[in-house]
N, C-alpha and C. Protein backbone atom coordinates (compact mmCIF):
# COMPACT_ATOMS: atom_id res chain seq x y z
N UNK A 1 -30.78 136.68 -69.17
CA UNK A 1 -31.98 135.88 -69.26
C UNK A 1 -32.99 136.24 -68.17
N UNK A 2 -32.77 136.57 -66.79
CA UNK A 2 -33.42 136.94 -65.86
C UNK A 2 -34.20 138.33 -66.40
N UNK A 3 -33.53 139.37 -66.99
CA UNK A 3 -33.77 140.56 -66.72
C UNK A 3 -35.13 140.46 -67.96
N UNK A 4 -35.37 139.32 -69.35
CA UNK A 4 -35.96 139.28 -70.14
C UNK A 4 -36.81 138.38 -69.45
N UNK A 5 -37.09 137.27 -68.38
CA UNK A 5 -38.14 136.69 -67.84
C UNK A 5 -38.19 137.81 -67.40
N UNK A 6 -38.68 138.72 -66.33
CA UNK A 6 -38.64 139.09 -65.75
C UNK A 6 -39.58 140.53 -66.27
N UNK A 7 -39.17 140.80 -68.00
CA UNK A 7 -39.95 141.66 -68.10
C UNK A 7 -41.57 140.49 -68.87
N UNK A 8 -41.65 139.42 -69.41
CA UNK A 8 -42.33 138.78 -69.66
C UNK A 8 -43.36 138.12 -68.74
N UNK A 9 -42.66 138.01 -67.38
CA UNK A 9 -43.76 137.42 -66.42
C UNK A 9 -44.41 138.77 -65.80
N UNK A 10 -43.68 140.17 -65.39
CA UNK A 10 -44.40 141.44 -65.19
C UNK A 10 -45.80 141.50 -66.24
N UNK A 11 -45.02 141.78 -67.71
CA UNK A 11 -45.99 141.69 -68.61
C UNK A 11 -47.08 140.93 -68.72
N UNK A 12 -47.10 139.69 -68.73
CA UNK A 12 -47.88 138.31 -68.80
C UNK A 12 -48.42 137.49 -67.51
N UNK A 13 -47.69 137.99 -66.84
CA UNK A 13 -48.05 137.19 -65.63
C UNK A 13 -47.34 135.62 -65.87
N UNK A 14 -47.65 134.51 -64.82
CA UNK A 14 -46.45 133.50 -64.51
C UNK A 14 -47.46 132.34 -65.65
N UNK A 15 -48.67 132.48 -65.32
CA UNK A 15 -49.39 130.95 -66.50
C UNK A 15 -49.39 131.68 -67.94
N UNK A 16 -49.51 133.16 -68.43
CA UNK A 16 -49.98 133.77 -70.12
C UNK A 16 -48.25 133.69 -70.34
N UNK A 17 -46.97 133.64 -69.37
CA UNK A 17 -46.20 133.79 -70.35
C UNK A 17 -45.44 132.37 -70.56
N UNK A 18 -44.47 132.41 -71.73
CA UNK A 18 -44.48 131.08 -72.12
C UNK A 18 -42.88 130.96 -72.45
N UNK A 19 -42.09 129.96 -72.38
CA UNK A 19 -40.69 129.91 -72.17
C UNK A 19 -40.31 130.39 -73.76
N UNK A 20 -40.79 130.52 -74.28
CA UNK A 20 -40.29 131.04 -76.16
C UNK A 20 -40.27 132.30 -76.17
N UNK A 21 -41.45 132.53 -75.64
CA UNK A 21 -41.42 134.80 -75.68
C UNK A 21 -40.30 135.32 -74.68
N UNK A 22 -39.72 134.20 -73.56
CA UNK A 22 -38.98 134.40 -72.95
C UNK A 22 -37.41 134.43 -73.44
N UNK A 23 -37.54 132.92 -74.02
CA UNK A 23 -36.02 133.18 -74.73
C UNK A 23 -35.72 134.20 -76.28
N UNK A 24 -36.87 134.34 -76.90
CA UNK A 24 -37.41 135.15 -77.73
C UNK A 24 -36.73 136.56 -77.44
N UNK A 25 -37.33 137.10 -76.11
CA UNK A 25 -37.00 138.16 -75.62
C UNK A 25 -35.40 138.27 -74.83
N UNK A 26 -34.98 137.32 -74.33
CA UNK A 26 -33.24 137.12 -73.92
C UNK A 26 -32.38 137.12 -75.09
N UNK A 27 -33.10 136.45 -76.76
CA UNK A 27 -32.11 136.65 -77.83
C UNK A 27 -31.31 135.02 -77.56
N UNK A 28 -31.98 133.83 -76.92
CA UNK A 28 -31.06 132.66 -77.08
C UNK A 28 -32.48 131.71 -77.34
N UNK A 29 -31.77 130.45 -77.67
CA UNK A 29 -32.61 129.25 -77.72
C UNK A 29 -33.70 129.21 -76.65
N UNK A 30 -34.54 128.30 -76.66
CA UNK A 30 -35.58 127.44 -76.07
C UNK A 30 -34.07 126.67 -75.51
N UNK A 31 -34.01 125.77 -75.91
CA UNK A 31 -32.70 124.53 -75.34
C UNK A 31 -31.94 125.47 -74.55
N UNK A 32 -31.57 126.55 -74.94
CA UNK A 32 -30.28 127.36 -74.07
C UNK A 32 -31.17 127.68 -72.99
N UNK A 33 -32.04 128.28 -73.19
CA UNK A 33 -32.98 128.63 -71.92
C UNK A 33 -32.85 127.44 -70.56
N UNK A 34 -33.58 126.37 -70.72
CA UNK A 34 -33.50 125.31 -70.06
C UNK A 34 -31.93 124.37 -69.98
N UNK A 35 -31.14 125.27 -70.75
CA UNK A 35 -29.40 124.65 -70.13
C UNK A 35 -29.55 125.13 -68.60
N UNK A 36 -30.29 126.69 -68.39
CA UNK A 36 -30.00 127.18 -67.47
C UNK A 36 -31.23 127.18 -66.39
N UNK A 37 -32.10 126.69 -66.63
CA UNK A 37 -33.61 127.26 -65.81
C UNK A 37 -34.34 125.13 -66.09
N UNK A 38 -34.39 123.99 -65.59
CA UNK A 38 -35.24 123.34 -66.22
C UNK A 38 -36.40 123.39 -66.83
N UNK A 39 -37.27 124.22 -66.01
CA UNK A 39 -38.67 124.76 -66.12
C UNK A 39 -39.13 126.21 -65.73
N UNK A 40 -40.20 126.10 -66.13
CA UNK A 40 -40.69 127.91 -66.27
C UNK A 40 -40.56 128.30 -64.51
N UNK A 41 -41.20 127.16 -64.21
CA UNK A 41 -41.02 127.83 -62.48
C UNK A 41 -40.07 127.71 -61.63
N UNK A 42 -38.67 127.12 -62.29
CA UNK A 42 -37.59 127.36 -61.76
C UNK A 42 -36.84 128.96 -61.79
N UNK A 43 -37.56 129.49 -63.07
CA UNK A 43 -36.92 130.62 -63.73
C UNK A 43 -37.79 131.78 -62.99
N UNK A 44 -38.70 131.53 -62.80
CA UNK A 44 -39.61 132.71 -61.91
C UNK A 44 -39.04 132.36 -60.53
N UNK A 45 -39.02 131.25 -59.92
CA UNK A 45 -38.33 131.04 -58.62
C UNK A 45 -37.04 131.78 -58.46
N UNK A 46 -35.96 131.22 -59.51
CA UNK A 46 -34.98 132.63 -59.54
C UNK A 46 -35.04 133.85 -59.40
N UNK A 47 -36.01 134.37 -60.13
CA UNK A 47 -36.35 136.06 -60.32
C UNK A 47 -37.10 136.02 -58.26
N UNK A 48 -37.36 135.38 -58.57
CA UNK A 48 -38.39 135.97 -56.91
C UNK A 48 -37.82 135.58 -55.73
N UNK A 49 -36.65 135.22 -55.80
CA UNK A 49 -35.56 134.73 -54.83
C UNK A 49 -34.30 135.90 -54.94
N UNK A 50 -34.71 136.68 -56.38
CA UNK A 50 -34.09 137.76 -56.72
C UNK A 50 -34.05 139.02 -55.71
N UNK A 51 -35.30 139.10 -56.17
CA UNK A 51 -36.38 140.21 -55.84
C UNK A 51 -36.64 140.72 -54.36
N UNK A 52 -36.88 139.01 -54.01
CA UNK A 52 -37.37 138.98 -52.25
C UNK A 52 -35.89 139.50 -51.15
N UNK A 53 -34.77 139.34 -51.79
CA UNK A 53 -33.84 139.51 -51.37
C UNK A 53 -33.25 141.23 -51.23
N UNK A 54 -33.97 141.72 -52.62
CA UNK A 54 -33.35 143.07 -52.67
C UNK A 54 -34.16 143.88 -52.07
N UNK A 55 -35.94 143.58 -51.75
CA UNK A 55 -36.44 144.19 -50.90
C UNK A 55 -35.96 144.28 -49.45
N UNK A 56 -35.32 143.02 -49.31
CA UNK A 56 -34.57 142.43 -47.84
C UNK A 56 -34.15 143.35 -47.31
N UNK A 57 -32.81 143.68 -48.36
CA UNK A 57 -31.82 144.43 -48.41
C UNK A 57 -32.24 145.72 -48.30
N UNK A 58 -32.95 146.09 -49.00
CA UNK A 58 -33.25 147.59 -48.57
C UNK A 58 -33.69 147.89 -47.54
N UNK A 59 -34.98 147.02 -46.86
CA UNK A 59 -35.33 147.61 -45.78
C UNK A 59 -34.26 147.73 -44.72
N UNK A 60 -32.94 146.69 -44.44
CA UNK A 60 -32.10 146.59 -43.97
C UNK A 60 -31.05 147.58 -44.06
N UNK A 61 -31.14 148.10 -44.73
CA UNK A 61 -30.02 149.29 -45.20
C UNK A 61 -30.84 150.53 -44.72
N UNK A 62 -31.95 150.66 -44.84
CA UNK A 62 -32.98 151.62 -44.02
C UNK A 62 -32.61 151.67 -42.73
N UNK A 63 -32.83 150.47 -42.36
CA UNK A 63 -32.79 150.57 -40.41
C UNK A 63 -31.82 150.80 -40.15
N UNK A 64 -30.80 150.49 -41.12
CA UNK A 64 -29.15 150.58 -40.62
C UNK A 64 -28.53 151.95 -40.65
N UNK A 65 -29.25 152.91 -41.70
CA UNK A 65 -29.39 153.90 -41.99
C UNK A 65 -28.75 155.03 -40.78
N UNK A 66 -29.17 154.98 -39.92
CA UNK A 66 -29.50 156.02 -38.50
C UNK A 66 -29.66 155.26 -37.32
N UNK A 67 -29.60 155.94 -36.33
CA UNK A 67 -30.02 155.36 -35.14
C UNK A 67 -31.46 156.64 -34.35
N UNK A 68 -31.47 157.46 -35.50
CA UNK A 68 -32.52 158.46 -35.33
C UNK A 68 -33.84 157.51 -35.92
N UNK A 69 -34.54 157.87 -34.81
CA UNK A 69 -35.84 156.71 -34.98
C UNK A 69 -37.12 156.97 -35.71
N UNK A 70 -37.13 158.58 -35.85
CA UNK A 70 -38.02 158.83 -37.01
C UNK A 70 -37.53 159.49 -38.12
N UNK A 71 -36.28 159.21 -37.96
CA UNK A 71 -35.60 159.47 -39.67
C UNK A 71 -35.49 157.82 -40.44
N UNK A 72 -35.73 156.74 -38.95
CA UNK A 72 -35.69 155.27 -39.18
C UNK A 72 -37.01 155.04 -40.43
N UNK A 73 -38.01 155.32 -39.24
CA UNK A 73 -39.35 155.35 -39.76
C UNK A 73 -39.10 155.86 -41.60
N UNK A 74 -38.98 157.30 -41.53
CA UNK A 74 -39.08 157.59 -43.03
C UNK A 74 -38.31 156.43 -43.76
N UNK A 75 -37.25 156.42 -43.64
CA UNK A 75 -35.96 155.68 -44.62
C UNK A 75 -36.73 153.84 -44.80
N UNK A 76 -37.44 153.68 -43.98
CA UNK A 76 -38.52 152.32 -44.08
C UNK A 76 -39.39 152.18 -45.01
N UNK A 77 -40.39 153.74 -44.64
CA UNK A 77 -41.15 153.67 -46.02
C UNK A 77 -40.87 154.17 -47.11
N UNK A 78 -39.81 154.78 -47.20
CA UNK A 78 -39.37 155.20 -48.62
C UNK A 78 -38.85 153.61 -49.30
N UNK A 79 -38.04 152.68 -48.38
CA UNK A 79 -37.47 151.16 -49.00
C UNK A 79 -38.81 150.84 -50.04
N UNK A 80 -39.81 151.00 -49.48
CA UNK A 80 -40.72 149.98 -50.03
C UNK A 80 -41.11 151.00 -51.13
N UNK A 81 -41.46 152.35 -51.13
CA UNK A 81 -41.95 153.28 -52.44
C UNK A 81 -40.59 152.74 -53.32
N UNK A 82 -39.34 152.95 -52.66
CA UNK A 82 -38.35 152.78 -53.88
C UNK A 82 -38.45 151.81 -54.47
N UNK A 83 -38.70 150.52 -53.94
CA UNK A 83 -39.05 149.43 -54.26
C UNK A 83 -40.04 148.63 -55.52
N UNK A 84 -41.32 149.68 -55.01
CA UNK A 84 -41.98 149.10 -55.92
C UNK A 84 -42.09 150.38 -57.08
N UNK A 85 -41.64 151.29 -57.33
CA UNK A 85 -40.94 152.19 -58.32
C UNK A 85 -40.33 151.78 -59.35
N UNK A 86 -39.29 151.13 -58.90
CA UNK A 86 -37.86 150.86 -59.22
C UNK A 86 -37.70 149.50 -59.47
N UNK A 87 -37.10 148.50 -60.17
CA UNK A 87 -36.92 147.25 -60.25
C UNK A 87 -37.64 146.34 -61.01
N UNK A 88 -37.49 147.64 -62.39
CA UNK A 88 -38.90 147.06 -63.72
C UNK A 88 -40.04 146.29 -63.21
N UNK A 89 -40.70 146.84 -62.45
CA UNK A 89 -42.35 146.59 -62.19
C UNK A 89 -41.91 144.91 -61.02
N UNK A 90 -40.76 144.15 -60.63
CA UNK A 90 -40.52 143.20 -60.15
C UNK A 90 -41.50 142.83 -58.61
N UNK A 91 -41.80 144.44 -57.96
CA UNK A 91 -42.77 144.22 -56.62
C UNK A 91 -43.99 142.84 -56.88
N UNK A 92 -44.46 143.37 -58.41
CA UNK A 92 -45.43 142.33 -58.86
C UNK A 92 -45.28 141.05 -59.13
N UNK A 93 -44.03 140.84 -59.10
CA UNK A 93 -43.52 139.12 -58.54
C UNK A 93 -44.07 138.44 -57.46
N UNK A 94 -43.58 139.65 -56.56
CA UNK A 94 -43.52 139.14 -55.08
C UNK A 94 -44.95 139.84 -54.36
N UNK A 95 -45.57 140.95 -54.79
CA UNK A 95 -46.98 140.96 -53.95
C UNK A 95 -48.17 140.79 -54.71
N UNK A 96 -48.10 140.41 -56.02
CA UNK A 96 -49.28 140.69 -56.49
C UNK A 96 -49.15 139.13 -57.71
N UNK A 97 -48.35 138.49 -57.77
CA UNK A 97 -48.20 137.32 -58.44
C UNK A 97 -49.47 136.41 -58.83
N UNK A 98 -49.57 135.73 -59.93
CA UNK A 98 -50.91 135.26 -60.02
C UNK A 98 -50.10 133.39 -59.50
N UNK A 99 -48.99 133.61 -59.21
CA UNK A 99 -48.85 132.27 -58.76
C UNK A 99 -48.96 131.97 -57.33
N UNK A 100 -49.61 132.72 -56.56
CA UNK A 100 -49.53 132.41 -54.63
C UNK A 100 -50.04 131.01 -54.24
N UNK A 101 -50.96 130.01 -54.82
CA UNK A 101 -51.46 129.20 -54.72
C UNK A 101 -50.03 127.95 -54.89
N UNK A 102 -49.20 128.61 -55.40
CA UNK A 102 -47.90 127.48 -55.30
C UNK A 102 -47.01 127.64 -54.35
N UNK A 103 -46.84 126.63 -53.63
CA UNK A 103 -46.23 126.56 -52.45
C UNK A 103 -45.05 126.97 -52.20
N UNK A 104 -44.50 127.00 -53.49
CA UNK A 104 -42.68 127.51 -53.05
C UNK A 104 -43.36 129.01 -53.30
N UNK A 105 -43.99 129.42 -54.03
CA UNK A 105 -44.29 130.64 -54.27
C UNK A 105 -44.91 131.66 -52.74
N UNK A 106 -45.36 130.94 -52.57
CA UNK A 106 -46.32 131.32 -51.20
C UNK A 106 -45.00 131.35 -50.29
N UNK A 107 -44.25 130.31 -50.00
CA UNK A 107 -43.01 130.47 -49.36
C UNK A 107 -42.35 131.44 -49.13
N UNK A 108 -41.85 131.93 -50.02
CA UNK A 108 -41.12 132.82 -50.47
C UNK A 108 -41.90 134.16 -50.41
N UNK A 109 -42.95 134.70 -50.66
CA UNK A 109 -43.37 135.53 -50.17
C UNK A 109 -43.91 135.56 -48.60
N UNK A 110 -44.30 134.68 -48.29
CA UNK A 110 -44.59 134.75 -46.27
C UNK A 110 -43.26 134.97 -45.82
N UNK A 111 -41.97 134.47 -46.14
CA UNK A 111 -41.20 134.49 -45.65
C UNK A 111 -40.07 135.95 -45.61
N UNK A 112 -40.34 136.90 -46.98
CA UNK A 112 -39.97 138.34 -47.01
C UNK A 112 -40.79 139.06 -46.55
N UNK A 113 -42.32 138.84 -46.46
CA UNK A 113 -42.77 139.62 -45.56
C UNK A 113 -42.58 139.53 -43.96
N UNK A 114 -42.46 138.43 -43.55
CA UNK A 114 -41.89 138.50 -42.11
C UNK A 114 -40.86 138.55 -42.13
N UNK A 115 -39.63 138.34 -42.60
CA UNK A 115 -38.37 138.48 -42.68
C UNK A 115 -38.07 140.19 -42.48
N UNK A 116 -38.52 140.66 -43.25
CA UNK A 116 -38.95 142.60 -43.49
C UNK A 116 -39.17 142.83 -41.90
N UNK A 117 -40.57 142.27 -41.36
CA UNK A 117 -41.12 142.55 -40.00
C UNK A 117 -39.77 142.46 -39.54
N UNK A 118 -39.65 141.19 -39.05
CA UNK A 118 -38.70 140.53 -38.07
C UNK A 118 -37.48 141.73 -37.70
N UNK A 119 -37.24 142.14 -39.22
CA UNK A 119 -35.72 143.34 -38.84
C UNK A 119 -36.56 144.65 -38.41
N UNK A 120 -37.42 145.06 -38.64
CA UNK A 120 -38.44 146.29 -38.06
C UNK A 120 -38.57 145.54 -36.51
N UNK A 121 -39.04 144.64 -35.99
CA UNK A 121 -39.91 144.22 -35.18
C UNK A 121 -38.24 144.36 -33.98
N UNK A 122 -37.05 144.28 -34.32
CA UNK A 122 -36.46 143.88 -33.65
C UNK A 122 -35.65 145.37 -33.21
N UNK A 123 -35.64 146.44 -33.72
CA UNK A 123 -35.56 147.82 -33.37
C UNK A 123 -36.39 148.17 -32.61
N UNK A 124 -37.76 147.79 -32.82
CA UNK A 124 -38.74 147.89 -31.96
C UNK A 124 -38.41 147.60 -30.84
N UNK A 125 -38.70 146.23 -30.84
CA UNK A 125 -38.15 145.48 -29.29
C UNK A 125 -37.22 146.19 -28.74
N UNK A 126 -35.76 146.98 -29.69
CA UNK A 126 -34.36 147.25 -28.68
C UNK A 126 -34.77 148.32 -27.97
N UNK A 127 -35.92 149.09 -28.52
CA UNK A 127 -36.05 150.30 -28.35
C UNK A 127 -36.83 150.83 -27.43
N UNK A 128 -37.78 149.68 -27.22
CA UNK A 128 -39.34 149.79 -25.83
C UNK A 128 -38.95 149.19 -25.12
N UNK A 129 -40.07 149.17 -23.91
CA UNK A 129 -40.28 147.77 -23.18
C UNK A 129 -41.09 146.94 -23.75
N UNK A 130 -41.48 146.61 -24.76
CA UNK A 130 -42.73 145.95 -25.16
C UNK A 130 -41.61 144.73 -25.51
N UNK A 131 -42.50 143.73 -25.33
CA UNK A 131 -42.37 142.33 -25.63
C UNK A 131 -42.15 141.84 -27.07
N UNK A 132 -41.48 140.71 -27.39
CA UNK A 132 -41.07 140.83 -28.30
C UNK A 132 -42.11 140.29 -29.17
N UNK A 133 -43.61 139.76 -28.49
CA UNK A 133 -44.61 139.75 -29.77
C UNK A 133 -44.93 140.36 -30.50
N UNK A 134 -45.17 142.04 -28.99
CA UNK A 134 -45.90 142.92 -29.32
C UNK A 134 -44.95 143.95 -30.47
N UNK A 135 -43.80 144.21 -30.13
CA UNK A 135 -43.03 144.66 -31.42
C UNK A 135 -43.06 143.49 -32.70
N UNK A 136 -43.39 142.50 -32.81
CA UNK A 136 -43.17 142.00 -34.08
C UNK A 136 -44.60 142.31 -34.81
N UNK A 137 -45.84 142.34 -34.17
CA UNK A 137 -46.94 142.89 -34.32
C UNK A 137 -47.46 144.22 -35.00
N UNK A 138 -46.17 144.99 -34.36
CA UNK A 138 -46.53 146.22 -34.83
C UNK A 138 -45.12 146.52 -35.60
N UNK A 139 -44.73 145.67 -35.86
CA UNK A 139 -43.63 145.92 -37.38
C UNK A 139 -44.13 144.80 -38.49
N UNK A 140 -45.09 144.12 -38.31
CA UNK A 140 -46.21 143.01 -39.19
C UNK A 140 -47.38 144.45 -40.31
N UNK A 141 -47.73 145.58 -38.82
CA UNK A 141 -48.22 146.35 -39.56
C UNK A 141 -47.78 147.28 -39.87
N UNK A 142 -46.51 147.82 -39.75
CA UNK A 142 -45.52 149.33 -40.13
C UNK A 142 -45.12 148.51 -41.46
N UNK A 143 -45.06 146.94 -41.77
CA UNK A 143 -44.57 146.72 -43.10
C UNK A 143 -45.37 146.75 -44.11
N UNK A 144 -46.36 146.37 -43.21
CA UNK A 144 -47.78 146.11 -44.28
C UNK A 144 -48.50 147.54 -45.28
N UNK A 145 -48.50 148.44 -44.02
CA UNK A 145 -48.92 149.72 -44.39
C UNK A 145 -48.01 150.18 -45.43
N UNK A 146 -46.43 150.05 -45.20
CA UNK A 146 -45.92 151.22 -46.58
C UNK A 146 -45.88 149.93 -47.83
N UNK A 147 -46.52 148.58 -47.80
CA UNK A 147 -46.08 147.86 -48.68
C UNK A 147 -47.31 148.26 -49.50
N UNK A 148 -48.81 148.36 -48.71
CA UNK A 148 -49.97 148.38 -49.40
C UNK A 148 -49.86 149.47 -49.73
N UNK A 149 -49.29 151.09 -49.35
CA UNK A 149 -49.54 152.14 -49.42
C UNK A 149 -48.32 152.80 -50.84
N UNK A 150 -47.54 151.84 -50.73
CA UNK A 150 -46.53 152.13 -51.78
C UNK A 150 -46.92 151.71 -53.36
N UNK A 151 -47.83 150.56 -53.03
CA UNK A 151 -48.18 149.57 -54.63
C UNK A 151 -49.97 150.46 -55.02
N UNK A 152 -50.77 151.12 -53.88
CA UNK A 152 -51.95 151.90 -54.15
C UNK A 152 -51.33 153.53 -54.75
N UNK A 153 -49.57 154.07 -54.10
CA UNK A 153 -49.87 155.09 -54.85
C UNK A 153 -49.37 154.75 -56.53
N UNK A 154 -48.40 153.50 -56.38
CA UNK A 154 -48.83 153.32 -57.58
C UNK A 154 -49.08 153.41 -59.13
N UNK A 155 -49.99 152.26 -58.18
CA UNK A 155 -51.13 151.59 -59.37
C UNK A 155 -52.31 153.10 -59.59
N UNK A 156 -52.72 154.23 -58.61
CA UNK A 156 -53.13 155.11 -59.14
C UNK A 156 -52.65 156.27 -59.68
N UNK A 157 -51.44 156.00 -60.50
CA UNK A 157 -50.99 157.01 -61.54
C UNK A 157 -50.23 158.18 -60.46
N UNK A 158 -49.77 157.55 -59.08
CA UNK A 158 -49.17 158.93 -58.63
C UNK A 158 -49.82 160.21 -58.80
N UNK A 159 -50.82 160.43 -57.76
CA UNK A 159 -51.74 161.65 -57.64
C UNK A 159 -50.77 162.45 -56.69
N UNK A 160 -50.26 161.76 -56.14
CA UNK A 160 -49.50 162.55 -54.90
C UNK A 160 -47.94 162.27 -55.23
N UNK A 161 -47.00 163.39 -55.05
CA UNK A 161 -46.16 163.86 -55.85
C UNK A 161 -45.15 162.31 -54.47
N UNK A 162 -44.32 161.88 -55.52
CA UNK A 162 -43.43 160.51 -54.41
C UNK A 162 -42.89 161.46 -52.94
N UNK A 163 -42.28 162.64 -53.21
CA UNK A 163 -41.99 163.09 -51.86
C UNK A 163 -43.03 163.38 -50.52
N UNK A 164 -44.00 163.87 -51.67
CA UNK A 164 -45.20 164.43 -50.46
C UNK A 164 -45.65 162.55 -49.72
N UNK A 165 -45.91 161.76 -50.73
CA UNK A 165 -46.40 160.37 -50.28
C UNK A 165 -45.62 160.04 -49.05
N UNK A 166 -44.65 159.55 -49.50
CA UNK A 166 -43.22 159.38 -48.49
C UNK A 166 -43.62 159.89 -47.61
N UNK A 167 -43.59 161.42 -47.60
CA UNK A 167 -43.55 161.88 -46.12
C UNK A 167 -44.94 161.87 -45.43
N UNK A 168 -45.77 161.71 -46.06
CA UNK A 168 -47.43 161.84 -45.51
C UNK A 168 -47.03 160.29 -44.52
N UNK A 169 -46.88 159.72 -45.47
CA UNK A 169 -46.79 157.67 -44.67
C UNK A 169 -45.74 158.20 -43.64
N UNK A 170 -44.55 158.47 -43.62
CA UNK A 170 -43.56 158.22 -42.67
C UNK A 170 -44.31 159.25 -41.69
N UNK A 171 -45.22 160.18 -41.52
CA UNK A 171 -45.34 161.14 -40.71
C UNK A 171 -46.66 159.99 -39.63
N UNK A 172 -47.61 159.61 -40.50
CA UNK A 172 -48.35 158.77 -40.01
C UNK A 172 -47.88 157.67 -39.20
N UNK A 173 -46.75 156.87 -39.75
CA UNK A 173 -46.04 155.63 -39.22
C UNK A 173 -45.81 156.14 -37.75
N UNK A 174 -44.50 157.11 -38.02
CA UNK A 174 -43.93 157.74 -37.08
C UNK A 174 -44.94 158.13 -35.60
N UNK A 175 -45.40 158.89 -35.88
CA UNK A 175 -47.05 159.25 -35.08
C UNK A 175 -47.40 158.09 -34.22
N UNK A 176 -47.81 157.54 -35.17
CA UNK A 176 -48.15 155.61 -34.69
C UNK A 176 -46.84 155.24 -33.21
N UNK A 177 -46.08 155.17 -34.15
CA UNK A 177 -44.80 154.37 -33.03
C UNK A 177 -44.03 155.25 -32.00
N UNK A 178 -44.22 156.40 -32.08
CA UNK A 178 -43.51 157.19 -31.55
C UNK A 178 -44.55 157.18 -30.64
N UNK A 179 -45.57 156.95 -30.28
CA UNK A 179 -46.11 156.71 -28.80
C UNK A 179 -45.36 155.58 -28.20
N UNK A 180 -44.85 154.89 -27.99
CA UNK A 180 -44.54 153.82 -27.36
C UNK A 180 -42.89 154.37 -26.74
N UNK A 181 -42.68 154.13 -25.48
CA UNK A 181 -41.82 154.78 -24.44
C UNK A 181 -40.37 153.84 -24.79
N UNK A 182 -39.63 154.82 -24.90
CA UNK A 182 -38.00 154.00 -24.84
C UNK A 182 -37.77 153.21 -24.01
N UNK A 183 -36.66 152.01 -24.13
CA UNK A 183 -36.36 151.85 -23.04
C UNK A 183 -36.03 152.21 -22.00
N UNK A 184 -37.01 151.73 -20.72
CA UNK A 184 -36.29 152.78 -19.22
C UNK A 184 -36.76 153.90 -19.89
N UNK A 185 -37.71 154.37 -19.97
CA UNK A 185 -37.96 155.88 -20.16
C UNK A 185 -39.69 155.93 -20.06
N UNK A 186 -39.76 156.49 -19.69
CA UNK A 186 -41.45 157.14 -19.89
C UNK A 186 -42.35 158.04 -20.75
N UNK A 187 -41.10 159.02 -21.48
CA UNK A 187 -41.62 159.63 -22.26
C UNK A 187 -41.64 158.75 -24.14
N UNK A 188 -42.35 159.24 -24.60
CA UNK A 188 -42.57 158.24 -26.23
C UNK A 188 -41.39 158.43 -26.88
N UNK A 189 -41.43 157.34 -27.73
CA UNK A 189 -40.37 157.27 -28.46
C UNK A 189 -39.89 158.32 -29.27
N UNK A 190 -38.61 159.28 -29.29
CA UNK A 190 -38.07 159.98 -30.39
C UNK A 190 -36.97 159.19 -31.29
């Protein structure tokens, strides 16, 4: 039932689609539907509690990846290209939703996007002397960049081949952060 909301609210968005094209498309009742979901926005709340989680997960499996810090970097922004690639169009749940104006909705997305930071922001921190604002700051924008830069290549038909993208962003990221000095160290981050 998830995997058929899921292609209906991509398709339709969360107000054009309607719990019938949904169970329509799962192959069960209206009534069976709501045995399991009460309402339409319980059933998108599922999917995006889905979703928000497996982006979680990836970026987490990224950082966990290595302890090489610009093989870190790449394996970060590739989470988010794989991401919004991969997972029948689902990124558009969680960044581009026509429901943000609803509060659990809004929730749930503020809270994977800093959640994302928070595990970036905190490598950061182990890794500099910088404070732990200033690393959450600049893992607010290392998330932001491959999230916006992953859903622009996209939405424009992939002009740039996914490997070359990947590595153009992770080379840029990298660049970016790799100025900032290890701990106890003076020279920039490798």
């Amino acid at each position: 039932m998830l995997g058929a909301a899921q292609e209906v609210f991509v398709a339709q968005g969360y107000h054009a689609a309607a719990m019938d094209d949904i169970a329509d498309r799962a192959g069960v009742s209206k009534p069976v539907l709501y045995q399991h979901f009460p309402g339409k926005l319980d059933l998108y709340l599922a999917l995006l509690d889905q979703h928000c989680e497996a982006l979680l997960r990836s970026v987490r499996q990224a950082l966990a990846s290595t302890h090489d810090n610009k093989a870190r970097v790449a394996a970060t922004m590739n989470a988010y290209f794989d991401y919004v690639e991969h997972e029948g169009g689902a990124f558009r749940l969680v960044f581009e939703s026509d429901l943000t104006n609803e509060p659990q909705v809004r929730e749930r997305v503020d809270q994977v996007s800093l959640d994302c930071a928070k595990l970036v922001g905190a490598v950061i921190a182990e890794d500099t002397d910088l404070p732990e604002e200033e690393s959450m700051l600049l893992a607010v924008s290392l998330c932001g960049m491959a999230q916006v830069t992953a859903r622009h290549w996209l939405s424009s038909g992939q002009p740039v081949p996914r490997e070359v993208a990947k590595s153009l962003i992770g080379a840029l990221a990298w660049r970016g952060i790799a100025g900032f000095p290890m701990q106890g160290d003076t020279a920039p981050v490798r």
